[in-house]
Structures are given as C-alpha cells and as structure tokens.
PDB file of N, CA and C in Angstrom:
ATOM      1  N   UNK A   1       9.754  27.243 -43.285  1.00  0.00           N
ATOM      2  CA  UNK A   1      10.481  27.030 -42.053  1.00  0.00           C
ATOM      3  C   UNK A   1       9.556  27.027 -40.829  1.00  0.00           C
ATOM      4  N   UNK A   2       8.415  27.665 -41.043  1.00  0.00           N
ATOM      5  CA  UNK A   2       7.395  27.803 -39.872  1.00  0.00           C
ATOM      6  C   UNK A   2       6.709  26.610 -39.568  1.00  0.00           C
ATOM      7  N   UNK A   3       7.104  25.696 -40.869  1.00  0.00           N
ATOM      8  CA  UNK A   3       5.876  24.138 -40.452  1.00  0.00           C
ATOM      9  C   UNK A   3       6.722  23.461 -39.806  1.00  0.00           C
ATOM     10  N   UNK A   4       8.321  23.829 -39.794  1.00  0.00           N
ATOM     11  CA  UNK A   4       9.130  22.555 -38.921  1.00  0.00           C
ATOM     12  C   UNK A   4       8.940  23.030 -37.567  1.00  0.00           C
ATOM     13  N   UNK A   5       9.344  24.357 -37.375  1.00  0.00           N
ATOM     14  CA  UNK A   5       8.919  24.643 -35.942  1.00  0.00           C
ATOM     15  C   UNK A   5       7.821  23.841 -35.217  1.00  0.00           C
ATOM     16  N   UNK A   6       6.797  24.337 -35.705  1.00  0.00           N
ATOM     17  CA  UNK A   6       5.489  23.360 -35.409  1.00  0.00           C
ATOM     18  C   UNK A   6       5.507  21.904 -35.209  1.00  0.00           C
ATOM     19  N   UNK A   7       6.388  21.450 -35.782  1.00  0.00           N
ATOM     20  CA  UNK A   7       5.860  20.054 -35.850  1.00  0.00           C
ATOM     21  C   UNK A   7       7.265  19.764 -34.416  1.00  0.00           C
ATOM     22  N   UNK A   8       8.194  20.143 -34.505  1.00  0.00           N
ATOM     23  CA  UNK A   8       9.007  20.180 -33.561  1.00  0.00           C
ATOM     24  C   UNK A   8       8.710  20.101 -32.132  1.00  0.00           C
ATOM     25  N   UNK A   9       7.535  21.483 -31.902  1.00  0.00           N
ATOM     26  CA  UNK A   9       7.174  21.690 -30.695  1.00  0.00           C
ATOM     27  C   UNK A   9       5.889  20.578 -30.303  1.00  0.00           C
ATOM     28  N   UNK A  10       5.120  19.963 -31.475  1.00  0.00           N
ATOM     29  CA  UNK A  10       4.182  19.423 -30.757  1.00  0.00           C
ATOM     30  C   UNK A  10       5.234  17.686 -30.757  1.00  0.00           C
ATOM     31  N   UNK A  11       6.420  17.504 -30.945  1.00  0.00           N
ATOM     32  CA  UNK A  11       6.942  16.280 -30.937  1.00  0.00           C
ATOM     33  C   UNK A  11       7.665  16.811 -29.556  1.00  0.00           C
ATOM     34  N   UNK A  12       7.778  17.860 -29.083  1.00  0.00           N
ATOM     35  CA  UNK A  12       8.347  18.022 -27.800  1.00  0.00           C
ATOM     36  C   UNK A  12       7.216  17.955 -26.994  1.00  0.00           C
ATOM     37  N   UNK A  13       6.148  18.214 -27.307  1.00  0.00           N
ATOM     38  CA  UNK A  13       4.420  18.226 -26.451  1.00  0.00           C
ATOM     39  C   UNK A  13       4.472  17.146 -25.587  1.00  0.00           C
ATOM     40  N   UNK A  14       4.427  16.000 -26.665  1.00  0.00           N
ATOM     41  CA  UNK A  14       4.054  14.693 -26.960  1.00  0.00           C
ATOM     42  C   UNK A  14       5.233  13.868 -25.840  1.00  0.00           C
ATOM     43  N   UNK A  15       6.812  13.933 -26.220  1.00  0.00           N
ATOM     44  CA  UNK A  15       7.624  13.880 -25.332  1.00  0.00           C
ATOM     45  C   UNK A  15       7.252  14.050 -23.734  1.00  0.00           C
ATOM     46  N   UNK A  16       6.974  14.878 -23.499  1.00  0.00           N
ATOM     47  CA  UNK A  16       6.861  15.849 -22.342  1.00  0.00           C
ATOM     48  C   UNK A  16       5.517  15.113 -21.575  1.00  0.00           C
ATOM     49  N   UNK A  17       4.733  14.891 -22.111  1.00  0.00           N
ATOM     50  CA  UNK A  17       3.429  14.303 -21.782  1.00  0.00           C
ATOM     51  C   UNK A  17       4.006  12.598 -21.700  1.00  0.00           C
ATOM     52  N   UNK A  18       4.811  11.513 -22.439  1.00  0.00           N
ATOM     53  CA  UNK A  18       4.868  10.743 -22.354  1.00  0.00           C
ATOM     54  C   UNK A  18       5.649  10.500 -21.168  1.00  0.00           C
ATOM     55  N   UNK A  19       6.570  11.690 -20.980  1.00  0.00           N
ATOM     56  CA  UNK A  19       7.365  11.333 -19.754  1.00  0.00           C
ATOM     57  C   UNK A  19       6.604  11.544 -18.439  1.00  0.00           C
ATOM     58  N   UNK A  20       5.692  12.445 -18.437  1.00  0.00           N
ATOM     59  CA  UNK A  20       4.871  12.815 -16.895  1.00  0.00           C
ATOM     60  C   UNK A  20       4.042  11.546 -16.752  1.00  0.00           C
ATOM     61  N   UNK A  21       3.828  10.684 -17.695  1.00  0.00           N
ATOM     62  CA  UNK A  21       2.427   9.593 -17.395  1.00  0.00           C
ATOM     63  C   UNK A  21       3.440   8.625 -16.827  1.00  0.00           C
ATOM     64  N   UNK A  22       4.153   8.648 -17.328  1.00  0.00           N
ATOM     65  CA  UNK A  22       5.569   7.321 -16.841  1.00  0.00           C
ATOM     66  C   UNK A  22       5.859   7.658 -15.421  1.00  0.00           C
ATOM     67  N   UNK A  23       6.136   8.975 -15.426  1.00  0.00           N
ATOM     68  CA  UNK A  23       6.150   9.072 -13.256  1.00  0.00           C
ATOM     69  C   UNK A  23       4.803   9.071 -12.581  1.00  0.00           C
ATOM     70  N   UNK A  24       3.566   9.486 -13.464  1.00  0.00           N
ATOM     71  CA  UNK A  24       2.575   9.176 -12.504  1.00  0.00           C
ATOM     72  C   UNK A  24       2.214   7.800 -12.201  1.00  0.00           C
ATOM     73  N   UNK A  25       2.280   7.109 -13.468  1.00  0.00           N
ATOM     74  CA  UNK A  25       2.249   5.522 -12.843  1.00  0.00           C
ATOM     75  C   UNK A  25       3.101   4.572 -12.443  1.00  0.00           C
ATOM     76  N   UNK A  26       4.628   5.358 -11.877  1.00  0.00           N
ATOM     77  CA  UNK A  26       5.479   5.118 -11.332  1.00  0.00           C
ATOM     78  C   UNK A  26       4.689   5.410  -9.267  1.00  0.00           C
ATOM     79  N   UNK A  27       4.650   6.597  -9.850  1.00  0.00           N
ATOM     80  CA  UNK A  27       3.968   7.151  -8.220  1.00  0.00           C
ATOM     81  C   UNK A  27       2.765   6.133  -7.926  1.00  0.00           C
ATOM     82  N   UNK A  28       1.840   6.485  -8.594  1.00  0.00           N
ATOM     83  CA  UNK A  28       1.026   5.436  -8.111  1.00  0.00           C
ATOM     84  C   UNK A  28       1.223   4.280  -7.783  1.00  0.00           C
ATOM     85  N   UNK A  29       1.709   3.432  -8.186  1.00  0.00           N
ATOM     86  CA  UNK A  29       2.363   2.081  -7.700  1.00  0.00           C
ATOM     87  C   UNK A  29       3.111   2.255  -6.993  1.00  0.00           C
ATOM     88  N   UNK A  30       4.094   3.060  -6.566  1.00  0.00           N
ATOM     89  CA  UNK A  30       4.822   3.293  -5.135  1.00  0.00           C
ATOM     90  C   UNK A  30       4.229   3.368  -3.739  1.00  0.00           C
ATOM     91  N   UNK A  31       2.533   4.395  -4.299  1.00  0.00           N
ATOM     92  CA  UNK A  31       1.387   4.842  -3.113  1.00  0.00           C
ATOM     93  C   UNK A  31       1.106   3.722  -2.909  1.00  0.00           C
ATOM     94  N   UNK A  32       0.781   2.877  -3.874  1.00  0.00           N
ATOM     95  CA  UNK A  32      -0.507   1.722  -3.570  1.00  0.00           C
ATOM     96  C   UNK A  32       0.541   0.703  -2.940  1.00  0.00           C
ATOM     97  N   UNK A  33       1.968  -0.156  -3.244  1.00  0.00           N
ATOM     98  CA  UNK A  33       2.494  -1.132  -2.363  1.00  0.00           C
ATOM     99  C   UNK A  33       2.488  -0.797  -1.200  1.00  0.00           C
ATOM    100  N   UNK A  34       3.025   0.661  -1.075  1.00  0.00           N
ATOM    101  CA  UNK A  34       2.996   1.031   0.734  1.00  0.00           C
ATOM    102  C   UNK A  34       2.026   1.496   1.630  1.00  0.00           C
ATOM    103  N   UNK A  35       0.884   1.016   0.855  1.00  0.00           N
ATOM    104  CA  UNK A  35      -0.462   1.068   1.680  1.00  0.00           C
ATOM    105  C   UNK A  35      -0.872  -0.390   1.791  1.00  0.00           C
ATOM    106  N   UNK A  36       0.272  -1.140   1.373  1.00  0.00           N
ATOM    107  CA  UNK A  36      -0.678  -2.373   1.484  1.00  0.00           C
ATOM    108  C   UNK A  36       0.564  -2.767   2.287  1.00  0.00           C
ATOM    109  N   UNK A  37       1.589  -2.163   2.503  1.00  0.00           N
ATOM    110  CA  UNK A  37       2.747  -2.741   3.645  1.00  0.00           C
ATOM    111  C   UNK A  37       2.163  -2.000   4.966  1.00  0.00           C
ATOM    112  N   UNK A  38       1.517  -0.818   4.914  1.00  0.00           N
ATOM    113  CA  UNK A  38       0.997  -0.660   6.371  1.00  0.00           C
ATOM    114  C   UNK A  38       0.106  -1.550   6.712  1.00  0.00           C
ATOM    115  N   UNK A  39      -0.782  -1.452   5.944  1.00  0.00           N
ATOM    116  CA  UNK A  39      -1.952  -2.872   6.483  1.00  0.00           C
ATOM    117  C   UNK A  39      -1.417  -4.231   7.316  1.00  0.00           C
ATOM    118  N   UNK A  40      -0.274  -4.211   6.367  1.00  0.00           N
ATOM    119  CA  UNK A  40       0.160  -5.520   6.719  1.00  0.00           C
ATOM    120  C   UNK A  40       0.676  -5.817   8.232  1.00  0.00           C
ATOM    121  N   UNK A  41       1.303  -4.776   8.372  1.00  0.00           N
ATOM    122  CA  UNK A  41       2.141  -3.968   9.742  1.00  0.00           C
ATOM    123  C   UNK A  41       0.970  -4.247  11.118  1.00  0.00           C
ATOM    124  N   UNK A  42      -0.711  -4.247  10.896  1.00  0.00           N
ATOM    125  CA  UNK A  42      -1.266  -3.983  11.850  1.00  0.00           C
ATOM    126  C   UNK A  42      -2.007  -5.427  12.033  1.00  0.00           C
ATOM    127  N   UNK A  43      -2.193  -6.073  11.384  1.00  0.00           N
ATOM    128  CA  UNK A  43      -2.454  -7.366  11.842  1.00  0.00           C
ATOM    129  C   UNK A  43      -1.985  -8.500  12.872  1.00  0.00           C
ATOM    130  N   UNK A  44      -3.459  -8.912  13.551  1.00  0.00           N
ATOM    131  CA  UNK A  44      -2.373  -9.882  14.375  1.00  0.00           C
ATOM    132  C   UNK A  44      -1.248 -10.694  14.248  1.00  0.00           C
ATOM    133  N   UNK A  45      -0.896 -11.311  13.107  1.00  0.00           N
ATOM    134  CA  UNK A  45      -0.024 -11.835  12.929  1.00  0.00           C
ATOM    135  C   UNK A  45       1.480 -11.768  12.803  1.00  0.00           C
ATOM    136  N   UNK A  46       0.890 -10.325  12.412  1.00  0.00           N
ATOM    137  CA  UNK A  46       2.570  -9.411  12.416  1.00  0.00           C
ATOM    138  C   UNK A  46       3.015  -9.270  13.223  1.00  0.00           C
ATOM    139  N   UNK A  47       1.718  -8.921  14.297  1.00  0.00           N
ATOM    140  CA  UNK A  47       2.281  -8.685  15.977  1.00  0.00           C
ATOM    141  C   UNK A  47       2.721  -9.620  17.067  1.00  0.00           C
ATOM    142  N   UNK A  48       2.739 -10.774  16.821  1.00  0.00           N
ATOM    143  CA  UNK A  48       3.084 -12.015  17.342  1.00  0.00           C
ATOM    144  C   UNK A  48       2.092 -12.840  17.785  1.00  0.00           C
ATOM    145  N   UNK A  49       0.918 -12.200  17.561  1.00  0.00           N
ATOM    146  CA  UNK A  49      -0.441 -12.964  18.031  1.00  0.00           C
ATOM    147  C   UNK A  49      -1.167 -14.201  16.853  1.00  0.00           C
ATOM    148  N   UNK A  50      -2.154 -14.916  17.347  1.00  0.00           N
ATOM    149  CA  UNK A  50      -2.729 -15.447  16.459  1.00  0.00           C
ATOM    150  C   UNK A  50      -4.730 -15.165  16.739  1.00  0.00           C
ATOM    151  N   UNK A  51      -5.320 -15.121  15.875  1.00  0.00           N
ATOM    152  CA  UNK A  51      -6.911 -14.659  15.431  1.00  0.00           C
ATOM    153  C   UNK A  51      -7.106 -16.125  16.420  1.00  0.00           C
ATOM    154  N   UNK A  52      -7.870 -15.768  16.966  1.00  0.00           N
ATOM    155  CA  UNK A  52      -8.907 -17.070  18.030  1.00  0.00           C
ATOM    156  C   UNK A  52     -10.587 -16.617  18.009  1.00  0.00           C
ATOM    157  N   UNK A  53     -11.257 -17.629  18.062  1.00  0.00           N
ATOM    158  CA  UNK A  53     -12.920 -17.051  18.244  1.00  0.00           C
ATOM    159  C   UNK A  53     -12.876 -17.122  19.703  1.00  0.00           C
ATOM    160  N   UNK A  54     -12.532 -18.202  20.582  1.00  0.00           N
ATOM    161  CA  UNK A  54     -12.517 -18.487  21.720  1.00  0.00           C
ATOM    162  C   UNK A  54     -12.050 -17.559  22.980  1.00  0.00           C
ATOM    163  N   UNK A  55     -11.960 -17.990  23.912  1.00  0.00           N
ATOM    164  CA  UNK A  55     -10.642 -17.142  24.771  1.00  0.00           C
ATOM    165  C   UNK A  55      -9.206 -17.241  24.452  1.00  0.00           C
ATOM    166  N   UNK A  56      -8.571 -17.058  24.907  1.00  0.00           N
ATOM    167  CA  UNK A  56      -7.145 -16.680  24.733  1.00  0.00           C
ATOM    168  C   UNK A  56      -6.491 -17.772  25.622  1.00  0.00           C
ATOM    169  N   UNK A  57      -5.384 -18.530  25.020  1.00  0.00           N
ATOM    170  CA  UNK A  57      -4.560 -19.940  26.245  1.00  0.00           C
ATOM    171  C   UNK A  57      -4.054 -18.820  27.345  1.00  0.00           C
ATOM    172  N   UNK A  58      -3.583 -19.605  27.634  1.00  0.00           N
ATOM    173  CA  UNK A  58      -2.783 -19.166  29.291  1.00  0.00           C
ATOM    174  C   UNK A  58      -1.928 -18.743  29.054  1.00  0.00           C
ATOM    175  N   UNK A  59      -1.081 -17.253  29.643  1.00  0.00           N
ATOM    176  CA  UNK A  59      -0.108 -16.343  29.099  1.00  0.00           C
ATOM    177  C   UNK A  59      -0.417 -15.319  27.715  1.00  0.00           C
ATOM    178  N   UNK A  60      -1.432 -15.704  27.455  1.00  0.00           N
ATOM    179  CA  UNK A  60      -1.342 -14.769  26.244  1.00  0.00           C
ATOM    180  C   UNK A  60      -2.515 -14.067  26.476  1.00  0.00           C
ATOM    181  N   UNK A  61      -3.201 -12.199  26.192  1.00  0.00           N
ATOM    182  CA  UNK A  61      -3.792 -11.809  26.334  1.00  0.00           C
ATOM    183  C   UNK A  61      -4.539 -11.123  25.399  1.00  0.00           C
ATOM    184  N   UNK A  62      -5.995 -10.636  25.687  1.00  0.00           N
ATOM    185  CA  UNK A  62      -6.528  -9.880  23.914  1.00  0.00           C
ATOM    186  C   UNK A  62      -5.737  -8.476  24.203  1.00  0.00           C
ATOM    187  N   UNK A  63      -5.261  -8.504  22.668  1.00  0.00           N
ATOM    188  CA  UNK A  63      -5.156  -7.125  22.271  1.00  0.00           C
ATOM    189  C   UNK A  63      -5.603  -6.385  20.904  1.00  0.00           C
ATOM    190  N   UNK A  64      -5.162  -5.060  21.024  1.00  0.00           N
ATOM    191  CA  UNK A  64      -5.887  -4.343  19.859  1.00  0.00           C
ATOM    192  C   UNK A  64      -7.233  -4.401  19.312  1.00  0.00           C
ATOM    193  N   UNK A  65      -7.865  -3.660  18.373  1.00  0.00           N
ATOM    194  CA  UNK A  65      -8.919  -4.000  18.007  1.00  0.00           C
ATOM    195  C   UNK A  65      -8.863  -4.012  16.757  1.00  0.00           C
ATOM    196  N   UNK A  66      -9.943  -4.600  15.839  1.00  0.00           N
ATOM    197  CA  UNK A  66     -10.042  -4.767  14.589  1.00  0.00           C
ATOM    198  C   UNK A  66      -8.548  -5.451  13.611  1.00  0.00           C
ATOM    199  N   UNK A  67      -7.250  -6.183  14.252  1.00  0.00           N
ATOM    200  CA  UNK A  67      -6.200  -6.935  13.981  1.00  0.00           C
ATOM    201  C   UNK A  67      -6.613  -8.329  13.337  1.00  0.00           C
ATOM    202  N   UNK A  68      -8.218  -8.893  13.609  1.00  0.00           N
ATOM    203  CA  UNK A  68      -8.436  -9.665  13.145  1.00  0.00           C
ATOM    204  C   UNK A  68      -9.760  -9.640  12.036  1.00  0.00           C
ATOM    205  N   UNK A  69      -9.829 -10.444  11.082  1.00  0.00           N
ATOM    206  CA  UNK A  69     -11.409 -10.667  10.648  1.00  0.00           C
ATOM    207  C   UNK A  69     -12.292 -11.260  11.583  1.00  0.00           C
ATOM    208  N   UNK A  70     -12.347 -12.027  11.825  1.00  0.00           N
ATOM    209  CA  UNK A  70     -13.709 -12.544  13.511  1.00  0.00           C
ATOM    210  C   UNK A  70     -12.822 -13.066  14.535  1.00  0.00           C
ATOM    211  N   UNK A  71     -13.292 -12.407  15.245  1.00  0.00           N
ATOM    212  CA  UNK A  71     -12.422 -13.034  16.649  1.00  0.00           C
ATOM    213  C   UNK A  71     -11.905 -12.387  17.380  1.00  0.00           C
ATOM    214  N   UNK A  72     -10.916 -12.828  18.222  1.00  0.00           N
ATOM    215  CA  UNK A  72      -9.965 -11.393  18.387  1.00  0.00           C
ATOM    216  C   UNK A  72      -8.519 -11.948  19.201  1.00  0.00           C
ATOM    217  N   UNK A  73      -7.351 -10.968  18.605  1.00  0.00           N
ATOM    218  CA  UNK A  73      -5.744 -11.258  18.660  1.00  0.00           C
ATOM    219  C   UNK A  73      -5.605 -11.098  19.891  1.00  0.00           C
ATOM    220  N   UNK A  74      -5.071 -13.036  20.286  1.00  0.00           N
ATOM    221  CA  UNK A  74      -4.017 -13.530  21.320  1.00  0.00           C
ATOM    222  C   UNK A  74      -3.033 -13.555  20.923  1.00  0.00           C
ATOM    223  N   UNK A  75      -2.255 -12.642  22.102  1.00  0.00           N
ATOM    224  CA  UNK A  75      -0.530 -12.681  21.736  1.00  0.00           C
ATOM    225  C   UNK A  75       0.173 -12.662  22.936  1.00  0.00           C
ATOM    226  N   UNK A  76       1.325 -12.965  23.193  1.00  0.00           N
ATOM    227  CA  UNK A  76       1.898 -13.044  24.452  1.00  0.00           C
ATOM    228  C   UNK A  76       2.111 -12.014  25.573  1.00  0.00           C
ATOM    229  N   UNK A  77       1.624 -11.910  26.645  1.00  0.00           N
ATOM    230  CA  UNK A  77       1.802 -10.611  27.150  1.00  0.00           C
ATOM    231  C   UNK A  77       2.825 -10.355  28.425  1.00  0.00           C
TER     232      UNK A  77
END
C-alpha cells in the first residue's frame, strides 16, 4: 500500500508543477504584450505627429524627445 501512496504523490508533484509553468507562461506573455503597448503609446505617431529630418511646416511644432528614430516629432500645436 506504501508504493501507491508514492506514486500518487509524485503524480500530484508532476500535476502541480504542470499547472504553475502554464501561469508562468501565461504571465509572461501578458508582461511582454503590455510592454510593447506602452512603447507604442510614446511614439510620434500615436501622438498625432509625424518623424521629419527637416523643420517642422507651419502650425505644427517639435515635441518630445526620443518619439522618433532620426529626426524629430512635428505635431500640431
């Protein structure tokens, strides 16, 4: 009767462990989309601006920093 015990508890081990990996790579993929929805949030484009190398047209002014890869975000001011 002592070997079913055993085998019982390490099939509950095993259980127990399969279920924690299933929420950690649940979590993780929850962390990682909503780090890539903030990013997204801070770019010029999100903000109503568009990336220019040049100056900025008429009515629209630089803002923020680092919103663009080269250049820098004209948006309406």
């Amino acid at each position: 009767m002592k070997h079913k015990k055993a085998v019982e508890m390490s099939l509950t081990t095993i259980v127990i462990a399969a279920i924690s990996l299933l929420i950690l790579v649940i979590l993780v993929i929850l962390v990682s989309n909503s780090g890539t929805e903030i990013s997204k949030g801070t770019k010029c484009i999100t903000q109503g601006g568009v990336c220019q190398e040049n100056t900025c047209e008429t009515g629209k002014g630089v803002t923020g920093t680092n919103l663009c890869t080269s250049g820098h975000c004209c948006r309406p001011i």
